[in-house]
Protein backbone atom coordinates (compact mmCIF):
# COMPACT_ATOMS: atom_id res chain seq x y z
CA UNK A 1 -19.82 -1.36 -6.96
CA UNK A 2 -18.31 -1.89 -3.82
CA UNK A 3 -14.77 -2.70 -3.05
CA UNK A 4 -14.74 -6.89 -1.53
CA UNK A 5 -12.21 -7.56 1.47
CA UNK A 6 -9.87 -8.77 -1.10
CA UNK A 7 -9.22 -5.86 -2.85
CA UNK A 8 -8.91 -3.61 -0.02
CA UNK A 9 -5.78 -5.57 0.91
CA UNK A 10 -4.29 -5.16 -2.52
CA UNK A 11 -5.24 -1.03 -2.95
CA UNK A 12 -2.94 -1.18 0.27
CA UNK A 13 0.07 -3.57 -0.79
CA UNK A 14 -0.20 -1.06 -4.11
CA UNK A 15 -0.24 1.89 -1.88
CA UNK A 16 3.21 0.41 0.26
CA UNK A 17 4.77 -0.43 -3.41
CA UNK A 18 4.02 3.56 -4.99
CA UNK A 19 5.72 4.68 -1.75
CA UNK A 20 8.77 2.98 -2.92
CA UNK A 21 8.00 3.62 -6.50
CA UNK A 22 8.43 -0.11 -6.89
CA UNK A 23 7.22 -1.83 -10.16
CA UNK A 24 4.26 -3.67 -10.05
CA UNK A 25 1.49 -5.32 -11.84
CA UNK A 26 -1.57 -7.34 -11.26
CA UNK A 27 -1.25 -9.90 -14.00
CA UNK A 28 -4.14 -11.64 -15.84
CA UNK A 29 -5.18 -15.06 -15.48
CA UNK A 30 -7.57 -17.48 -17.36
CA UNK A 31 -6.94 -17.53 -21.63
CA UNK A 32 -3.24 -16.38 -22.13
CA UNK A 33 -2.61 -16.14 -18.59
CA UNK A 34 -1.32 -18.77 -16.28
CA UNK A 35 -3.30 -20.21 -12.95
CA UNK A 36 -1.66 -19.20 -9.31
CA UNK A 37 -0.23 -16.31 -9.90
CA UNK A 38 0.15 -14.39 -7.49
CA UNK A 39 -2.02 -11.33 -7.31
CA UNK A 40 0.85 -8.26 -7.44
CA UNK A 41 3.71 -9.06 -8.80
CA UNK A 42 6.74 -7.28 -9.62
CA UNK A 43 10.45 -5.68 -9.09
CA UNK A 44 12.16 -3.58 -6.26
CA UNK A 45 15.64 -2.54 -6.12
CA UNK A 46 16.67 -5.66 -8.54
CA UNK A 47 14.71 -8.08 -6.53
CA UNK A 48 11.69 -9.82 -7.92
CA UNK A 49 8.36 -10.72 -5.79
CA UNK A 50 5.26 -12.08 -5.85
CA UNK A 51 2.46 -11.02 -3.56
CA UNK A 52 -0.78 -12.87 -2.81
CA UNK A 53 -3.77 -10.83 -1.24
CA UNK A 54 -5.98 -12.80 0.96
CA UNK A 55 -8.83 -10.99 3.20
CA UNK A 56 -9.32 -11.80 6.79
CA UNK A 57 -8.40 -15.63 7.01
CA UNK A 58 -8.47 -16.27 3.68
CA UNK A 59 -6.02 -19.32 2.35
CA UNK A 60 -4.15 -19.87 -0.63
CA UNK A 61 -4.90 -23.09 -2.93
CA UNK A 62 -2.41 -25.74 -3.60
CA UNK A 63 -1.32 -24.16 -7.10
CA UNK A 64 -1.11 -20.69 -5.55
CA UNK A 65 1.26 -22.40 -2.98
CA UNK A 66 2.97 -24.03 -5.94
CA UNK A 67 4.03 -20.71 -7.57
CA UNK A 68 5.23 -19.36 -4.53
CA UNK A 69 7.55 -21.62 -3.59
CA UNK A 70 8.96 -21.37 -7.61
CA UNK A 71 9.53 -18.17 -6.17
CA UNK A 72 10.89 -18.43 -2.96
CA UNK A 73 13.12 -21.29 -5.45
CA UNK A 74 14.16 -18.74 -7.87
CA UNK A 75 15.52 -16.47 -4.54
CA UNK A 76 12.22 -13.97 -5.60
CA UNK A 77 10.48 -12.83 -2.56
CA UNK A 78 7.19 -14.50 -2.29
CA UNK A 79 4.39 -13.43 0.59
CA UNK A 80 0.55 -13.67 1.73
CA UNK A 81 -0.78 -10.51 2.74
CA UNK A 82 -3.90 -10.08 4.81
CA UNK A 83 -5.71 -6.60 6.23
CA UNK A 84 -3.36 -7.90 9.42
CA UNK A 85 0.19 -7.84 8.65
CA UNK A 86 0.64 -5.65 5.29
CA UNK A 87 3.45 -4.17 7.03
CA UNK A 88 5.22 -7.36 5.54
CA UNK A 89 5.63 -5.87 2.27
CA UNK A 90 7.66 -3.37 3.42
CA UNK A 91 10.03 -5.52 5.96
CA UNK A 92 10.57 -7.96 3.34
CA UNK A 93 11.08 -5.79 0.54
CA UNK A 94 13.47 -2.68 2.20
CA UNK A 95 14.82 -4.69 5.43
CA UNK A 96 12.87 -1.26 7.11
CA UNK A 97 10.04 -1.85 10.09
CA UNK A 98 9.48 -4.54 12.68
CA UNK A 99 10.70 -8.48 11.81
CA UNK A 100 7.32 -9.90 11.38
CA UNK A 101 8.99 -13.38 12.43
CA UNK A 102 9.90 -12.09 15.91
CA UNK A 103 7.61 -11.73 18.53
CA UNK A 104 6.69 -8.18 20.23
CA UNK A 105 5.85 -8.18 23.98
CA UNK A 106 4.22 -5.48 26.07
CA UNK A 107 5.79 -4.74 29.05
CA UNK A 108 3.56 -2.73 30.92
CA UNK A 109 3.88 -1.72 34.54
CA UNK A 110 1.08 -3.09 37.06
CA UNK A 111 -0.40 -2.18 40.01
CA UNK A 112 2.41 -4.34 42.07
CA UNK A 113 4.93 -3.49 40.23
């Protein structure tokens, strides 16, 4: 079977978390699970997240927005990974890489100068 979009951005995300040997899970939903969880969850360095995998411009529904922000409110990290900026995961877990909230501009020299 081949792999969707989807779960080519979470092989990733898991690939970024075993590089920190970070503790992680992707937890069941539907009969003893609960709705709008996020995809990966789990704990680094003492700090819990939550990470939801969404391919190409995929968006999140109201109740996955819901648990995120109980996240965010219980001082978790909480993020929405694409195939675009899964460099995220490690920024916001380690405080290592580029700030994705800052903007990156390419100087390059032209012909005049």
């Amino acid at each position: 079977m081949a792999a969707t979009p989807e779960s080519k951005v979470k092989k990733k995300v898991a690939d970024v978390l075993k590089t920190l040997s970070a503790y992680y899970f992707y937890p069941a939903t539907g009969g003893y699970g609960k709705s709008g969880v996020p995809d990966i969850v789990g704990c680094y360095e003492g700090k819990f997240f939550g990470i939801e995998c969404k391919a190409g411009r995929g968006k999140t529904t109201p109740l996955q927005d819901k648990n995120l922000k109980d996240i965010d409110e219980a001082k978790g990290i909480s993020l929405v990974v694409n195939e675009n900026n899964i460099d995220d995961v490690l920024f916001y877990l380690t405080g290592k890489g580029n700030d994705p909230r800052q903007l990156e501009f390419d100087f390059k020299e032209t012909e005049n100068g």
